[in-house]
Protein backbone atom coordinates (compact mmCIF):
# COMPACT_ATOMS: atom_id res chain seq x y z
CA UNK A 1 -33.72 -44.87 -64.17
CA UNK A 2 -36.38 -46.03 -62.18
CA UNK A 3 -34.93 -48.70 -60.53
CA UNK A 4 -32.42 -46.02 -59.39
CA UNK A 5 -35.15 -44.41 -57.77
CA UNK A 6 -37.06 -47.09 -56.28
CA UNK A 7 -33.40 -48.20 -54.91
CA UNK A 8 -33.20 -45.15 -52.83
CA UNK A 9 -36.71 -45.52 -51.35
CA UNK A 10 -36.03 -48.83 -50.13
CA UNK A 11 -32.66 -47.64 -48.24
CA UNK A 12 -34.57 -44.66 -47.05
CA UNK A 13 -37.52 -46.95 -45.76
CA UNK A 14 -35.24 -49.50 -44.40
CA UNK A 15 -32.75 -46.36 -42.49
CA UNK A 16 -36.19 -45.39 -40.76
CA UNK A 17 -37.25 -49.15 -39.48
CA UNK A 18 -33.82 -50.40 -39.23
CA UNK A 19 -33.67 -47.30 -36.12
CA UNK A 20 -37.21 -47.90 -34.90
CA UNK A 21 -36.21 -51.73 -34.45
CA UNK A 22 -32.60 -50.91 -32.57
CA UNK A 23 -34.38 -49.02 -29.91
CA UNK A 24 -37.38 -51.63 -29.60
CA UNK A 25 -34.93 -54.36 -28.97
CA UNK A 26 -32.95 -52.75 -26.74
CA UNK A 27 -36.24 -51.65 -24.79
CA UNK A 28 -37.04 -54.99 -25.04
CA UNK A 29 -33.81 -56.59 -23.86
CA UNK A 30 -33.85 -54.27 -21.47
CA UNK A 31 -37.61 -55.01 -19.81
CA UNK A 32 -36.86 -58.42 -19.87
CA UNK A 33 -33.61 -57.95 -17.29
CA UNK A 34 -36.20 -56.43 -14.67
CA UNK A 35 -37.88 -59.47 -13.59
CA UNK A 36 -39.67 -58.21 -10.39
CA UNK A 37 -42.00 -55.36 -10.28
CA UNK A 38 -42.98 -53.73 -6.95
CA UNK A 39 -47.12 -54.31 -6.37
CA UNK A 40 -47.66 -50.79 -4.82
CA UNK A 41 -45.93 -48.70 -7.16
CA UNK A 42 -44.94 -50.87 -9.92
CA UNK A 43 -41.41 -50.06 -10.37
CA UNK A 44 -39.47 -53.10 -11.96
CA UNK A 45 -36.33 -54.38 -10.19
CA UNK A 46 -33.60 -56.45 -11.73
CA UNK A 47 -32.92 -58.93 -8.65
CA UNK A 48 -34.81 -59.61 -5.30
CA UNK A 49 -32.14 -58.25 -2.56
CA UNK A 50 -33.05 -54.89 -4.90
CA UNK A 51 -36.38 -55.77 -4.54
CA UNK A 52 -36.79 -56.34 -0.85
CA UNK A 53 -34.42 -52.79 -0.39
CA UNK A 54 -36.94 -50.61 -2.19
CA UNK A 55 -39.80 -52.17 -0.57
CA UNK A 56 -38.44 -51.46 2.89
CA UNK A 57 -37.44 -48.00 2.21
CA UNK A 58 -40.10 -46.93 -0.29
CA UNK A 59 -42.95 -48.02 1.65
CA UNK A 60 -41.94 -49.06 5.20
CA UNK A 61 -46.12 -48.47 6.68
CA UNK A 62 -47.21 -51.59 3.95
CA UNK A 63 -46.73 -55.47 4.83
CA UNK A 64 -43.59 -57.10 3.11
CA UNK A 65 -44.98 -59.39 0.36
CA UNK A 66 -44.59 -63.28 1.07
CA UNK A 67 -41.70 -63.77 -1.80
CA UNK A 68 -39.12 -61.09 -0.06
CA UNK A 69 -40.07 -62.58 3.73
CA UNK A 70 -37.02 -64.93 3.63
CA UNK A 71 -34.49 -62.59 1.33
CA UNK A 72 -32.05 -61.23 3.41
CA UNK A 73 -30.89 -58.14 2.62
């Protein structure tokens, strides 16, 4: 009988992990893909045409950084 019981605490335990790890990895996964991140505002940006695009429109008054002077666009 009790190993009944202790049977469904482990699948009960392991349901509420096994979710919390799914979304971590995919969060994860996902944070990885975004490999530039913007120095005024800190928005992350998967590639640097993306990069150079957001910088220009988002905040035209500030200097381009050096690493998007010779992406072209």
């Amino acid at each position: 009988m009790a190993r009944g019981h202790q049977k469904e605490l482990a699948r009960q335990r392991n349901e509420k992990n096994g979710g919390a790890n799914k979304s971590t990895t995919q969060k994860g996964t996902a944070d990885a893909a975004l490999t530039y991140q913007c120095s005024v505002c800190k928005t992350k940006m998967g590639d640097p045409k993306t990069y150079k695009q957001h910088f220009e429109s988002k905040h035209p008054k500030n200097e381009l950084p050096a690493e998007l002077k010779d992406i072209e666009a």
